[in-house]
N, C-alpha and C. Protein backbone atom coordinates (compact mmCIF):
# COMPACT_ATOMS: atom_id res chain seq x y z
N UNK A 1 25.34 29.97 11.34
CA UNK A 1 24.61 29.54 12.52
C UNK A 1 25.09 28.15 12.91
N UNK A 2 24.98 27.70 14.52
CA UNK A 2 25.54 26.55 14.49
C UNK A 2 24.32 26.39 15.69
N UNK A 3 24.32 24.78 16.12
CA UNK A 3 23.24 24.32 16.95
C UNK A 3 23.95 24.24 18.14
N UNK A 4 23.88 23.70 19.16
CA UNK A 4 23.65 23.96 20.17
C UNK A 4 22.90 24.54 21.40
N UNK A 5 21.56 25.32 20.81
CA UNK A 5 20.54 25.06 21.44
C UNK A 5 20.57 24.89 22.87
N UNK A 6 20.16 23.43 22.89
CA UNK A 6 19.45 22.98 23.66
C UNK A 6 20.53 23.01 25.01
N UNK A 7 21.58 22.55 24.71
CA UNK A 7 22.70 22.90 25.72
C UNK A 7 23.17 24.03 26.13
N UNK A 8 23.15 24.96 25.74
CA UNK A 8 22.81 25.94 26.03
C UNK A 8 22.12 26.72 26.95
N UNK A 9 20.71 26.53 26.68
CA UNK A 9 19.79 26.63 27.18
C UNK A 9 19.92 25.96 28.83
N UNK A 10 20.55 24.82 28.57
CA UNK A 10 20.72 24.11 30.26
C UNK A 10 21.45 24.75 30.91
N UNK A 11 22.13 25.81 30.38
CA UNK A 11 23.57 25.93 30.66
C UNK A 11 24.92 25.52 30.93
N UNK A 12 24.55 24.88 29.21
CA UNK A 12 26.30 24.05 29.24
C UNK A 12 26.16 22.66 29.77
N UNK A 13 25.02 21.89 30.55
CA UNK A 13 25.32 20.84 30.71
C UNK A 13 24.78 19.78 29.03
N UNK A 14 25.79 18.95 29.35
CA UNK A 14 25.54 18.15 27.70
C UNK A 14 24.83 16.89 27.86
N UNK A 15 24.45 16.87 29.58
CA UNK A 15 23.36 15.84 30.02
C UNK A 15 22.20 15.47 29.05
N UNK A 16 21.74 16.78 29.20
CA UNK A 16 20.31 16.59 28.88
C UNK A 16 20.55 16.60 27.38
N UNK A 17 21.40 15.77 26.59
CA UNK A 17 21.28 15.48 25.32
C UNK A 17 21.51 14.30 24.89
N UNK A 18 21.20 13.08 26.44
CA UNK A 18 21.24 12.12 26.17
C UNK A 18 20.54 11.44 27.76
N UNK A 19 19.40 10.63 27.23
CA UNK A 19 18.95 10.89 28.72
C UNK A 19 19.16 9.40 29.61
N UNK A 20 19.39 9.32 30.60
CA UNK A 20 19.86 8.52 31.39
C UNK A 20 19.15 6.96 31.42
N UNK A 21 18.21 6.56 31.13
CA UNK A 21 17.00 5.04 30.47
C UNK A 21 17.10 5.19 29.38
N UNK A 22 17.30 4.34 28.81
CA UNK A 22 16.77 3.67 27.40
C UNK A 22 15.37 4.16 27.01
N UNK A 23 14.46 4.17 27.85
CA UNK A 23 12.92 3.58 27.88
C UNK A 23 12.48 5.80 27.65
N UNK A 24 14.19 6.50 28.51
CA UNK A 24 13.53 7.97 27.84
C UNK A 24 13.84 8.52 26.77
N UNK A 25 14.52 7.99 25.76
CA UNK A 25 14.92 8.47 24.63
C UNK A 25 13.57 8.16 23.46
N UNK A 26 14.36 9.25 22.64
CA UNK A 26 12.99 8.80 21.68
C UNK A 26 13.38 8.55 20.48
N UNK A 27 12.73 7.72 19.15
CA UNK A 27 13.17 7.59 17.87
C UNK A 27 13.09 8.84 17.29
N UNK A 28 14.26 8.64 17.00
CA UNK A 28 14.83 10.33 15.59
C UNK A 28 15.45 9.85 14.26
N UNK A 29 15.21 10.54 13.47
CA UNK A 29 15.33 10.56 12.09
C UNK A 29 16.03 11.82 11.36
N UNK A 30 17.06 12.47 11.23
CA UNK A 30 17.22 13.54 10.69
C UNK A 30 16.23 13.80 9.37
N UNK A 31 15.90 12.70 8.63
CA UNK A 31 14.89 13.10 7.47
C UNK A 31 13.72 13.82 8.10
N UNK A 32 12.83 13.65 8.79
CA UNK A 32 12.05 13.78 9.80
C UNK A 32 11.73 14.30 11.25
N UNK A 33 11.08 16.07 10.89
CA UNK A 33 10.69 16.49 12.03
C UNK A 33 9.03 15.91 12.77
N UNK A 34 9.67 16.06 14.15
CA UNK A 34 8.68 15.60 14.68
C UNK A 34 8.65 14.64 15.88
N UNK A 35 7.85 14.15 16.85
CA UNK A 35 8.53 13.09 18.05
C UNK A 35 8.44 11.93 17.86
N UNK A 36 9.14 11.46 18.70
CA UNK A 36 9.18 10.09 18.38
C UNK A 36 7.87 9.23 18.07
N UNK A 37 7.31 9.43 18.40
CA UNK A 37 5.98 8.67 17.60
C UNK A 37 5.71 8.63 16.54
N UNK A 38 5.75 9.97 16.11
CA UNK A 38 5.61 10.14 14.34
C UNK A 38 6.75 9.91 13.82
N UNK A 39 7.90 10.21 14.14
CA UNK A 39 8.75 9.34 13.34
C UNK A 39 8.61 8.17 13.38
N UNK A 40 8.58 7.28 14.09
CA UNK A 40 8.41 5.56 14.05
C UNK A 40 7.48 5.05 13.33
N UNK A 41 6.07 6.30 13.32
CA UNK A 41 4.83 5.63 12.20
C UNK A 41 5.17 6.11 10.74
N UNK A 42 6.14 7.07 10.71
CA UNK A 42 6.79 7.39 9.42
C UNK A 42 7.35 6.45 8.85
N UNK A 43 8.31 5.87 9.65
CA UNK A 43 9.47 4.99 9.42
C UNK A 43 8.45 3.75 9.08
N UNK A 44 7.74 3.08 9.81
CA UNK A 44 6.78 1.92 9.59
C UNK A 44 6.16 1.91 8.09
N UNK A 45 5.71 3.31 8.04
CA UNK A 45 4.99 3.52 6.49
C UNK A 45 6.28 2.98 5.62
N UNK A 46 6.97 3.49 5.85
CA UNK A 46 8.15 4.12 4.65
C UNK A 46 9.06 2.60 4.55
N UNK A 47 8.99 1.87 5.15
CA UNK A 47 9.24 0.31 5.83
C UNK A 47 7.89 -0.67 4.67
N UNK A 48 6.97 -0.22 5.12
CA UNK A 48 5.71 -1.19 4.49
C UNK A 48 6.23 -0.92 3.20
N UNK A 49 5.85 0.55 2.77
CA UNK A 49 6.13 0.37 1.49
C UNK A 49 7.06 -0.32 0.28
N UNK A 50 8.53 -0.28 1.19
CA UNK A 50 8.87 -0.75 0.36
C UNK A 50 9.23 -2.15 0.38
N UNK A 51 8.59 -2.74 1.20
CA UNK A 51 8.25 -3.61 0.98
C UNK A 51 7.63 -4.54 0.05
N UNK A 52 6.32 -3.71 -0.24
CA UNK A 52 5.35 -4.15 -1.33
C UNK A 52 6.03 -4.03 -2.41
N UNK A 53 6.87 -2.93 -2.86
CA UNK A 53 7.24 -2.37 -3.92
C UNK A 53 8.47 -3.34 -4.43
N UNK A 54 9.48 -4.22 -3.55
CA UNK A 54 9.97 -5.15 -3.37
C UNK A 54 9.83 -6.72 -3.69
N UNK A 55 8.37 -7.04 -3.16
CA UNK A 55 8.24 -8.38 -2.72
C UNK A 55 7.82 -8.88 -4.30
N UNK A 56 8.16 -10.24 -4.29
CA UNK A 56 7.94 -10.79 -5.27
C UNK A 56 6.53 -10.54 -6.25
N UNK A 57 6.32 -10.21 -7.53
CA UNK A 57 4.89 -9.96 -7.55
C UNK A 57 4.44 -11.27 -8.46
N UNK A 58 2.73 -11.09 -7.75
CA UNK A 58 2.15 -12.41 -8.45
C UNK A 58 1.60 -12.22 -9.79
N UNK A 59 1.78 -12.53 -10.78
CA UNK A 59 1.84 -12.57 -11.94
C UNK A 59 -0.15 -12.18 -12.16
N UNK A 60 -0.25 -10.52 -13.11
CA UNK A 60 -1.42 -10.33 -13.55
C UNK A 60 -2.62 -11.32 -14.21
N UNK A 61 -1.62 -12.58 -14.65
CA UNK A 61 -2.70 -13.51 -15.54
C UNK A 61 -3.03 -14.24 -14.65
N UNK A 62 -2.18 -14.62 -13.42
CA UNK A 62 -2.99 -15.26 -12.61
C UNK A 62 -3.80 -14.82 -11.66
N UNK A 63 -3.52 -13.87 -10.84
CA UNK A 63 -4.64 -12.67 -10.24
C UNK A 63 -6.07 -13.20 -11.36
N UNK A 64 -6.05 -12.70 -12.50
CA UNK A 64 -7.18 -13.08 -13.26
C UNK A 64 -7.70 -14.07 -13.30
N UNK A 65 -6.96 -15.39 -13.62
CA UNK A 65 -7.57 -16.31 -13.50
C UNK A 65 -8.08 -16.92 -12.08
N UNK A 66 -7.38 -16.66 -10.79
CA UNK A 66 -8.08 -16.83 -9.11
C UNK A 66 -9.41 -16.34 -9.72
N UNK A 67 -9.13 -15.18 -9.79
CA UNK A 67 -11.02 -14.22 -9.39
C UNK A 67 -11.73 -14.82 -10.42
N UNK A 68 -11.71 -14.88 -11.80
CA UNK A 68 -12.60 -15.46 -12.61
C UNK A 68 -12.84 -17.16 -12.07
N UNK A 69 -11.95 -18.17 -11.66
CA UNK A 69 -12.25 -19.04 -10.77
C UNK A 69 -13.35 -18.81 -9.81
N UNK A 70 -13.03 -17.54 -8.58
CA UNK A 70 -13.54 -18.06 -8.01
C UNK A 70 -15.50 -17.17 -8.29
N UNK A 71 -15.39 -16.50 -9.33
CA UNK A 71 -16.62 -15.35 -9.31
C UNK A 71 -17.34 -16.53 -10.44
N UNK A 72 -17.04 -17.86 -10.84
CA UNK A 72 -17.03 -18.41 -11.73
C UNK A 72 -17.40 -17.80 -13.37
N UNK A 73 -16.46 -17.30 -13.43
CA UNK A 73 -16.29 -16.57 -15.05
C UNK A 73 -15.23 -17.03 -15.87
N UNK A 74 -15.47 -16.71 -17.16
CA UNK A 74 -13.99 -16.86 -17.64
C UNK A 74 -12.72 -15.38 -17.75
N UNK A 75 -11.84 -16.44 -17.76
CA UNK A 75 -10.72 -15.49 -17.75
C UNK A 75 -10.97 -14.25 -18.84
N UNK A 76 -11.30 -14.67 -19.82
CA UNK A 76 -11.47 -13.85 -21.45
C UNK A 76 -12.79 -12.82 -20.70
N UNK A 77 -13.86 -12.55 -20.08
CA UNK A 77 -14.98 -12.11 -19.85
C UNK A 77 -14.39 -10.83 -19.01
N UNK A 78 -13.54 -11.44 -18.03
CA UNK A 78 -13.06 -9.65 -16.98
C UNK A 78 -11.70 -8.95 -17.99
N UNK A 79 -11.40 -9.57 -19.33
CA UNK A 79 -10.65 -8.76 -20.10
C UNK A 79 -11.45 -8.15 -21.20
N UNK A 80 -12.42 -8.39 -20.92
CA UNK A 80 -13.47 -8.05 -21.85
C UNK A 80 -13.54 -6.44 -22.77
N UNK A 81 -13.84 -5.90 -21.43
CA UNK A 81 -14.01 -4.40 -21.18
C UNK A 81 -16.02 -4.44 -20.87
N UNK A 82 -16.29 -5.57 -21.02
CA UNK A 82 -17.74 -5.78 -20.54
C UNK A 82 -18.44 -4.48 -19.57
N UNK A 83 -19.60 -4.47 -19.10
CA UNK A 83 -20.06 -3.41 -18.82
C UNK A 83 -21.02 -4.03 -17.38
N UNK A 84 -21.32 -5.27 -17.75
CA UNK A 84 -21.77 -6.11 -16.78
C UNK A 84 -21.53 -6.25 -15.42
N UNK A 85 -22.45 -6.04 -14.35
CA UNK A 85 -22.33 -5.52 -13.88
C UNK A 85 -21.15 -7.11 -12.36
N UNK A 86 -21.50 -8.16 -12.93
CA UNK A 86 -20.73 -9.08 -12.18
C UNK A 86 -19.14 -8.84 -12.92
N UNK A 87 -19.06 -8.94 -14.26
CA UNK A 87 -17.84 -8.70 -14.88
C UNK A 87 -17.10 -7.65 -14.34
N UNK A 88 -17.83 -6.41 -14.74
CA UNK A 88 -17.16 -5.21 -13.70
C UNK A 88 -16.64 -5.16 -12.48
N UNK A 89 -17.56 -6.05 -11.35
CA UNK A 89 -16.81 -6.43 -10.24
C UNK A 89 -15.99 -7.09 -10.27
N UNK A 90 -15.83 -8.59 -11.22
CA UNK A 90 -14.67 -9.16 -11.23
C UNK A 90 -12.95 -8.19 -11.47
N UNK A 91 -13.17 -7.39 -12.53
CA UNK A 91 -12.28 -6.58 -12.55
C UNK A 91 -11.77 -5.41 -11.71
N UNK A 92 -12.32 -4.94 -11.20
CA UNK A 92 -12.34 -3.99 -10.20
C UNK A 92 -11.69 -5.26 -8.72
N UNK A 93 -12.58 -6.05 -8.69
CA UNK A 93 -11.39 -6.73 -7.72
C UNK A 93 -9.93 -7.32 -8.49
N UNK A 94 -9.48 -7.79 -9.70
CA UNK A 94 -8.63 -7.47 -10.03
C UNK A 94 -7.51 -6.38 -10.23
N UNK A 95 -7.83 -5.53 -10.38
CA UNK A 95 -7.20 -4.32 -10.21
C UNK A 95 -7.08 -3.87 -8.83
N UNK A 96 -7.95 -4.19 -7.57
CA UNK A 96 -7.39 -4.06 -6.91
C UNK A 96 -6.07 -4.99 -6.11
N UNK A 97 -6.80 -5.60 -6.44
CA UNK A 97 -5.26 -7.19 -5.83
C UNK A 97 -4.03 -6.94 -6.80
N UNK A 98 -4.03 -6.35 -7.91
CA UNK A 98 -2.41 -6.17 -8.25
C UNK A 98 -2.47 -4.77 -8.26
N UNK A 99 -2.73 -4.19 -8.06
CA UNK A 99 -2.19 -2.47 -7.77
C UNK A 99 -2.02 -2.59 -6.21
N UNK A 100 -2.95 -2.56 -5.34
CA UNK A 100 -2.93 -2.56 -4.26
C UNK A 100 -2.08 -3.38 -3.21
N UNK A 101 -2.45 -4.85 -3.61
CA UNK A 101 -1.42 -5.97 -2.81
C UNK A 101 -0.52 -6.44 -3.60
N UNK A 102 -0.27 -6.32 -4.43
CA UNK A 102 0.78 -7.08 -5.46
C UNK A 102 1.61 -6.01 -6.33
N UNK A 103 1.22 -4.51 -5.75
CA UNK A 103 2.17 -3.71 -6.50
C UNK A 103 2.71 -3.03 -8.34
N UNK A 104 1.67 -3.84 -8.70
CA UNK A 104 1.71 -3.62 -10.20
C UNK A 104 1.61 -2.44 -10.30
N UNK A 105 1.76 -1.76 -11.46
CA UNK A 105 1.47 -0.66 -11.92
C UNK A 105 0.41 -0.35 -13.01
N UNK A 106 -0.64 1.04 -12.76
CA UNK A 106 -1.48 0.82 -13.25
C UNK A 106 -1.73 0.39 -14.86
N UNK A 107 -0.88 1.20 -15.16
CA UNK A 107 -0.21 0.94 -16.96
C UNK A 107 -0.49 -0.29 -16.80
N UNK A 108 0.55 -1.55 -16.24
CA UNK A 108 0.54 -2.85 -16.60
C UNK A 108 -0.94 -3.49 -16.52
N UNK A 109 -1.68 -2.96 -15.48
CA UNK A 109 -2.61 -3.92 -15.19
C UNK A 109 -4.00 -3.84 -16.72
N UNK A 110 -3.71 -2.34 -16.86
CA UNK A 110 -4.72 -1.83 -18.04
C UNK A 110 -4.46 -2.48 -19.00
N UNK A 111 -2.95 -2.86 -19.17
CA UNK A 111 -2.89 -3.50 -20.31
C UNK A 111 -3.57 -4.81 -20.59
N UNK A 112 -3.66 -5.58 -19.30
CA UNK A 112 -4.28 -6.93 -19.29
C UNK A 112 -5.99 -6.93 -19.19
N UNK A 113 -5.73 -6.02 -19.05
CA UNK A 113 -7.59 -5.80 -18.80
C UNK A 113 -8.44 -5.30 -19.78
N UNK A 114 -7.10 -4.96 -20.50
CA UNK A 114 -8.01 -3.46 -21.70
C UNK A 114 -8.85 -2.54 -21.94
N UNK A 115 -8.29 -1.59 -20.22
CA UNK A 115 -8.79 -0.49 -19.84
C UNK A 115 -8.05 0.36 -20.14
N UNK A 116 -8.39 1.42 -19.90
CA UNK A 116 -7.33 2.62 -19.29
C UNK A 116 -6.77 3.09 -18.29
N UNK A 117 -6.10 3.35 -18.04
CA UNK A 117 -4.91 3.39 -16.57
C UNK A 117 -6.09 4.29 -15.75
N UNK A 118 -6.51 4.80 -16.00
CA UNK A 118 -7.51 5.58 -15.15
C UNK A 118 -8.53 4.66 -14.53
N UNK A 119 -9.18 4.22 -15.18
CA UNK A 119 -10.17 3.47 -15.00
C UNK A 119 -9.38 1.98 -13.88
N UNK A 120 -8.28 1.69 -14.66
CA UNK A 120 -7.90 0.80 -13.11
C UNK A 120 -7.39 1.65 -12.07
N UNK A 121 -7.25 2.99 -11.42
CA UNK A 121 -7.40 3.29 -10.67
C UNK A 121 -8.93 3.90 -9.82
N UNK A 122 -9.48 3.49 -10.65
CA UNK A 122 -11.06 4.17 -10.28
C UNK A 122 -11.71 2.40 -9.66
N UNK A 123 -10.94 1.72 -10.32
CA UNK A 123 -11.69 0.32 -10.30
C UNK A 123 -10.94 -0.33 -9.04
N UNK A 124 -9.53 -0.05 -8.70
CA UNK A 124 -9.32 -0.53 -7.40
C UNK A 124 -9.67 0.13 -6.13
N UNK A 125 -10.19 1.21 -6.51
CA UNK A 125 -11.07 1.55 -5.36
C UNK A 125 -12.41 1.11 -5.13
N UNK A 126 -12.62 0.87 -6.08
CA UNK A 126 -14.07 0.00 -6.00
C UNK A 126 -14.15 -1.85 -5.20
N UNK A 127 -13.05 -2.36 -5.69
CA UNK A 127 -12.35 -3.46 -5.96
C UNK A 127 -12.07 -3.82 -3.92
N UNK A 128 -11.21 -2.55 -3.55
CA UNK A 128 -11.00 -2.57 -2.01
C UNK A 128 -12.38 -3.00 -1.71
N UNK A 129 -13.53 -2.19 -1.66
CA UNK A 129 -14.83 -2.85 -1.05
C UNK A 129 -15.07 -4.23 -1.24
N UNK A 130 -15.19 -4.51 -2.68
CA UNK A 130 -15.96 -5.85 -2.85
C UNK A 130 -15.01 -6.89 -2.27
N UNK A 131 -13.54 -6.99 -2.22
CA UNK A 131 -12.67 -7.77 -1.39
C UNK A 131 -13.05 -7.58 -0.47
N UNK A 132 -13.74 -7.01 0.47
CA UNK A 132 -13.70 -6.73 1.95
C UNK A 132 -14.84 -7.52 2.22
N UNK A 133 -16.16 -6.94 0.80
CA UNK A 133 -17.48 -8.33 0.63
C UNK A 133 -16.71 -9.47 0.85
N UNK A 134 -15.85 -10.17 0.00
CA UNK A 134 -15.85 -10.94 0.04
C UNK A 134 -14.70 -12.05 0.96
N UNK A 135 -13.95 -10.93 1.67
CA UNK A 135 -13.43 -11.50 2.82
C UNK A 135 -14.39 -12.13 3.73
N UNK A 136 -15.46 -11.45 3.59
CA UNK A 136 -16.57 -11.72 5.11
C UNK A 136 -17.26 -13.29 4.94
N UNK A 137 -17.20 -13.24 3.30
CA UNK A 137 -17.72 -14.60 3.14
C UNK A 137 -16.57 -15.85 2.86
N UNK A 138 -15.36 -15.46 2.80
CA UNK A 138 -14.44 -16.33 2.73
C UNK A 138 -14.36 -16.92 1.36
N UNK A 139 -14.75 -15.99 0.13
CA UNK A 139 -14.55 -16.72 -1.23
C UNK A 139 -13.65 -16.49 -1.50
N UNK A 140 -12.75 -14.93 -1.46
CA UNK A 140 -11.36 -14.77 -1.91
C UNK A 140 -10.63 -14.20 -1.10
């Protein structure tokens, strides 16, 4: 089978496979079916990501020590494995700021926390909210 299609279809003109403005063409991707819109929010995703996955990361002990700063705790208390219910939030917003914005992996972060890889993924979902608390108030 071979393509040609669409030219074809015009009958033979090879116009309409390139269209006359800039402003009518659309972004294409051979990885990617679909129009130009969704490819470009594809491409954007696929862009962010690796970005994050890239960018320099900020070191897990200090993530810990910001939030215990600023939740005023100690560092030793959100590695606890505590059950408490301020401790718990401290960690859970830890886990989310290095899984989420800083890219860690969950393995690593469990290790500093002395959870289980599960549990820091259960905890940066939790973690997204209370950052969002506490965006509103401007503590972290």
């Amino acid at each position: 089978m071979q393509g040609g299609g669409l030219v074809r279809s015009a009958g033979g003109d090879t116009s309409v496979l390139s269209p006359k403005r800039k402003e009518d063409r659309e972004l294409s991707d051979q990885r990617v079916l679909g129009s130009g819109g969704f490819v470009g929010a594809v491409l954007q995703e696929s862009e962010r990501l690796l970005e994050k996955k890239y960018k320099p990361k900020r070191p897990i002990e200090e993530l810990i020590e910001v939030v215990a700063g600023r939740l005023d705790l100690k560092p030793k208390l959100i590695c606890s494995g505590s059950r408490q219910q301020k401790i718990a939030e401290a960690r859970a917003l830890v886990a989310y700021l290095a899984v989420e914005e800083t890219g860690h992996s969950a393995a690593e972060v469990a290790r500093h926390l002395g959870v289980r890889r599960v549990n820091v993924l259960r905890s940066a979902k939790k973690g997204r909210k209370i950052g969002n608390k506490f965006d509103d108030k401007r503590t972290v």
